[in-house]
Protein backbone atom coordinates (compact mmCIF):
# COMPACT_ATOMS: atom_id res chain seq x y z
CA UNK A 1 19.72 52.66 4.41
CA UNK A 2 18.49 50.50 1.74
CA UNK A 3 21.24 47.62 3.22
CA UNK A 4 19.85 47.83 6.68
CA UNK A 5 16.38 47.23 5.12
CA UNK A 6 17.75 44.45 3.49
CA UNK A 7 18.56 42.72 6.20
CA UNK A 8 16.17 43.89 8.47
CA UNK A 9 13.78 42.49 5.65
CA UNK A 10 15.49 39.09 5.18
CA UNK A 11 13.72 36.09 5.82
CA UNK A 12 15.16 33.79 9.52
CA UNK A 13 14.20 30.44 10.19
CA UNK A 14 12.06 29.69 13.38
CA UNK A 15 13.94 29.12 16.47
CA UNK A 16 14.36 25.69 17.23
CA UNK A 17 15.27 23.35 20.24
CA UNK A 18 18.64 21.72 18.97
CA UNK A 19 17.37 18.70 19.46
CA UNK A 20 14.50 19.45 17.37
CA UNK A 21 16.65 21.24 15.00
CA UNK A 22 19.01 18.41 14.30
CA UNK A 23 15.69 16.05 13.54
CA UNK A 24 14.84 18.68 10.78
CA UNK A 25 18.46 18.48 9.41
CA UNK A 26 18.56 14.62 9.48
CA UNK A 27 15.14 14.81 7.85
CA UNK A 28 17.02 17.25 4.96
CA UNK A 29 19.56 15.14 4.52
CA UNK A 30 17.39 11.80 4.06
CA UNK A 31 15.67 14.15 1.29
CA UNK A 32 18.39 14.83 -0.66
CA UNK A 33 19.87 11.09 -0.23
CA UNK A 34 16.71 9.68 -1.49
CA UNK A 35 16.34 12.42 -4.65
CA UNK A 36 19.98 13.36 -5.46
CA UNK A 37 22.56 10.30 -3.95
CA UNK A 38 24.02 10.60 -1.20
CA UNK A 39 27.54 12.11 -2.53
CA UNK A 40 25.38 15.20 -2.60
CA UNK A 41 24.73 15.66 0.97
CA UNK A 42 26.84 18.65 2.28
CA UNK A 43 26.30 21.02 4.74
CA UNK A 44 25.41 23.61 1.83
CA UNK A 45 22.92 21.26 0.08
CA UNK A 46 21.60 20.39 4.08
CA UNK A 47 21.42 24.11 4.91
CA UNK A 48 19.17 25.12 1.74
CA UNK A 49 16.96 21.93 1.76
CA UNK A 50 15.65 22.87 5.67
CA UNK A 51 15.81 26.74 5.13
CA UNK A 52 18.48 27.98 7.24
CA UNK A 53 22.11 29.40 7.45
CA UNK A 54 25.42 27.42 7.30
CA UNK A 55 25.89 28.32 10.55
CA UNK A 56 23.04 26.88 12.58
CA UNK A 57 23.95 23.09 10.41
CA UNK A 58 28.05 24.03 11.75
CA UNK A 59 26.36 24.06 15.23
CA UNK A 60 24.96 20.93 15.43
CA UNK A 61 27.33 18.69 13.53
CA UNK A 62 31.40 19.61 12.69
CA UNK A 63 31.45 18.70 8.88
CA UNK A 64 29.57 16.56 6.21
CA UNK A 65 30.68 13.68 7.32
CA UNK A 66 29.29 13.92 10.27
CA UNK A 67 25.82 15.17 9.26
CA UNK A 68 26.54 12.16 7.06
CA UNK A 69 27.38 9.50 9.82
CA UNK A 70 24.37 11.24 12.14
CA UNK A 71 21.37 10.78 9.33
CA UNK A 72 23.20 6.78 8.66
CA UNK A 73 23.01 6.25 12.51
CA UNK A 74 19.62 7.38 12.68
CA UNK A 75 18.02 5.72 9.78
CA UNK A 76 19.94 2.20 10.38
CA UNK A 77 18.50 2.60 14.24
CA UNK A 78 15.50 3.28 12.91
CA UNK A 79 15.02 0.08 10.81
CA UNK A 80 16.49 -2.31 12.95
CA UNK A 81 13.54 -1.11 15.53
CA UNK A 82 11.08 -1.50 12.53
CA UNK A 83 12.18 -5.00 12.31
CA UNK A 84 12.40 -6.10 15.34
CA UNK A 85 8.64 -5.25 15.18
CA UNK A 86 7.57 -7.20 12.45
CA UNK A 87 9.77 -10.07 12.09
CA UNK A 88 8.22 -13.47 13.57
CA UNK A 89 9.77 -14.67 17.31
CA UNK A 90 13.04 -17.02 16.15
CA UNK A 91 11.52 -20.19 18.11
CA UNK A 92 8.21 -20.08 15.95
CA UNK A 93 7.08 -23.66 15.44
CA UNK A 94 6.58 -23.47 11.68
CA UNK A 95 9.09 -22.68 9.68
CA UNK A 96 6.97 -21.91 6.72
CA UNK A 97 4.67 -20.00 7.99
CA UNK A 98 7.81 -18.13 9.65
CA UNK A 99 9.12 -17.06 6.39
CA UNK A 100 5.68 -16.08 5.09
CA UNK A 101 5.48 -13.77 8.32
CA UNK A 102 8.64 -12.48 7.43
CA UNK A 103 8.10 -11.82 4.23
CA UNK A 104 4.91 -9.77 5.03
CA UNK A 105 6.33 -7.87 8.23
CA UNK A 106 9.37 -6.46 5.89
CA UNK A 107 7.03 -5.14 2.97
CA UNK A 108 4.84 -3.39 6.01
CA UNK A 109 8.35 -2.12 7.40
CA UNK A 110 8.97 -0.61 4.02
CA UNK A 111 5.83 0.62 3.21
CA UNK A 112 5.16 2.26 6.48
CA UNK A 113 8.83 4.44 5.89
CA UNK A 114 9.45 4.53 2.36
CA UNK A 115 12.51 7.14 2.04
CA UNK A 116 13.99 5.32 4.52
CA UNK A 117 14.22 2.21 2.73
CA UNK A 118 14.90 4.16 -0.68
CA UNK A 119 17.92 5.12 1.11
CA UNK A 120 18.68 1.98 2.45
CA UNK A 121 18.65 0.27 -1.11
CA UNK A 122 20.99 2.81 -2.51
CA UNK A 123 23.75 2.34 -0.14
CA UNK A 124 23.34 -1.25 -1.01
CA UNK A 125 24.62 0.12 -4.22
CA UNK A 126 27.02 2.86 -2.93
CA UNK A 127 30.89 1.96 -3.72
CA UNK A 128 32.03 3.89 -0.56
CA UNK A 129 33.18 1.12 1.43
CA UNK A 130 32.23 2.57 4.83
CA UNK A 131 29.13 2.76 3.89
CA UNK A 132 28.91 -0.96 2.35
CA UNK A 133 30.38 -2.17 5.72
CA UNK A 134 27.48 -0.67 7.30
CA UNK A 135 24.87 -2.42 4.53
CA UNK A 136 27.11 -5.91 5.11
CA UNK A 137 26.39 -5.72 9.02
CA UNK A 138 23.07 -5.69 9.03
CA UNK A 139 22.55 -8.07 5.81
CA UNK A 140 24.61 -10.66 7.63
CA UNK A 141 22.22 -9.75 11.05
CA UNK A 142 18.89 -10.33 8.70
CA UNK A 143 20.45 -13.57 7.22
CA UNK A 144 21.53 -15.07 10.91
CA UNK A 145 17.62 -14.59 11.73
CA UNK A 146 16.37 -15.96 8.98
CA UNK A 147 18.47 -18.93 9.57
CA UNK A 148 17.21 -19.22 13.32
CA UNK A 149 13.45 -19.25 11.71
CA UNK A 150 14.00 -21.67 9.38
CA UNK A 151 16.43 -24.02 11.53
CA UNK A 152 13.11 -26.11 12.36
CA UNK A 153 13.00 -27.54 8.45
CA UNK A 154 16.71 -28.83 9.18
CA UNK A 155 15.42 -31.48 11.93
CA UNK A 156 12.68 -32.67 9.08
CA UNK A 157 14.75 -32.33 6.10
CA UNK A 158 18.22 -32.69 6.95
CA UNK A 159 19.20 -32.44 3.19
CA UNK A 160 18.43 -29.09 3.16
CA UNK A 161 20.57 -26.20 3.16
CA UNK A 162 19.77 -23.83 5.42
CA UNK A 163 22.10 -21.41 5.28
CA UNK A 164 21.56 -20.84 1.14
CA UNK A 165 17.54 -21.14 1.95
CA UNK A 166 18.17 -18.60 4.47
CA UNK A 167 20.59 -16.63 1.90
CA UNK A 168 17.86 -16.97 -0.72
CA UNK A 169 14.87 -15.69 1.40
CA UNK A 170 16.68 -12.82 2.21
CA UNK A 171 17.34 -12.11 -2.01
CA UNK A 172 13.90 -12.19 -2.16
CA UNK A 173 13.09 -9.89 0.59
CA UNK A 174 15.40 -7.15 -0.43
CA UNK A 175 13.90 -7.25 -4.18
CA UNK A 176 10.71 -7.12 -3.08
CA UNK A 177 11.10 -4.18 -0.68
CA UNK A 178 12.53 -2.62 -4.05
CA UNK A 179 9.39 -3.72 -5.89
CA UNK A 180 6.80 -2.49 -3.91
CA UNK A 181 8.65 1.00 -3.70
CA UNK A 182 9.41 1.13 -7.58
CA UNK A 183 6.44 -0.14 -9.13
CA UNK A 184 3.52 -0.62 -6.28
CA UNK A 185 1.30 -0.97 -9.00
CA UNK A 186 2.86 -3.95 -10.85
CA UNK A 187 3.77 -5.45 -7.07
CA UNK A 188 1.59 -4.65 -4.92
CA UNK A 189 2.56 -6.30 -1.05
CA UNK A 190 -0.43 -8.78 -1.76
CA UNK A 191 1.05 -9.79 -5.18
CA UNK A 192 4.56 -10.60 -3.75
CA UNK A 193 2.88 -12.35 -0.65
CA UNK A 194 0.79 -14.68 -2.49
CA UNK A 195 3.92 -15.74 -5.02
CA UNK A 196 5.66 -16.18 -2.00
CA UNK A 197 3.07 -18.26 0.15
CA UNK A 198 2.59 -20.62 -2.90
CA UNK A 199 6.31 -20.82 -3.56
CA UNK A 200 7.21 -22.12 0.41
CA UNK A 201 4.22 -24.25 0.61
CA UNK A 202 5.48 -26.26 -2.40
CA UNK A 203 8.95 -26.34 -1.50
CA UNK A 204 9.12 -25.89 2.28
CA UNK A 205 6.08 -26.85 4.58
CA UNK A 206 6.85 -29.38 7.47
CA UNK A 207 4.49 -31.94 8.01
């Protein structure tokens, strides 16, 4: 008797649409990524983190890796969207005034979905190489836009190297999307914008 109270009494998760169901596991799995590393995502660690049973996780996705490659596809979707938002058109007329732009859109981007970026600067550090494959794609993406955005400087100053300006804009964007997530207070977006705006106007503005 006291075992069929037991589980009469035991606590179920809501029912759930799968497709709504799989968000909430994705959105479990970004959790522990961000606050434990993303060697601890399994479909034990998934299961307690959104409340329910090994079972409903084993219906949705066939192993970790999976749950894994599902939460990566999402996220890196996800961001690629966000910066196709808020990165200047390529055949913008100034290239300074480009980078600025890009500067600013990217902290926005970050700010606006900051575990998503946490997790996106610790794969940058992951030594799984899958998952630095994934990180390399979508540097060398960033990189080949930046270089379309600054190709303008190239027909003004031909001495210039575009491809390690490009390269070096991109170092600077990726630090200060860690920045403004680590210590917002120190480097705040405004902080970071203004360095940046004085920096390019020195160095970079086309007359």
């Amino acid at each position: 008797m006291a075992e069929t109270t037991q589980r009469r009494n035991r606590p179920y998760a809501p029912r759930k649409a799968p497709a709504e169901r799989r968000e909430q596991l994705l959105d479990a799995a970004l959790e522990i990524i961000v606050e434990q590393g993303i060697h601890k995502v399994s479909i034990d660690s998934v299961a307690r983190r959104a409340g329910v049973t090994r079972p409903v996780v084993y219906g949705l996705f066939d192993d970790t890796n999976a749950l894994l490659r599902a939460s990566l596809d999402r996220e890196e979707q996800a961001i690629n969207a966000q910066l196709a938002e808020v990165m200047p058109a390529t055949e913008h007329s100034d290239s300074a005034e480009a980078a600025i732009a890009s500067l600013d859109g990217f902290l926005r981007a970050v700010l606006a979905a900051p575990d998503r970026w946490r997790a996106a600067f610790m794969l940058v550090d992951s030594s799984t190489p899958v998952f630095r494959e994934r990180v390399e794609r979508n540097r060398r993406t960033l990189i080949e836009t930046l270089e379309n955005l600054l190709q303008p400087i190239a027909t003004n100053a031909p001495d210039t190297d575009i491809a390690l300006l490009a390269r070096g804009l991109y170092a600077l964007l990726w630090e200060a999307g860690r920045l403004v997530l680590a210590e917002p207070d120190h480097f705040p977006p405004e902080r970071i914008t203004a360095f940046a705006t004085n920096l390019i106007h020195a160095n970079f503005t086309i007359d």
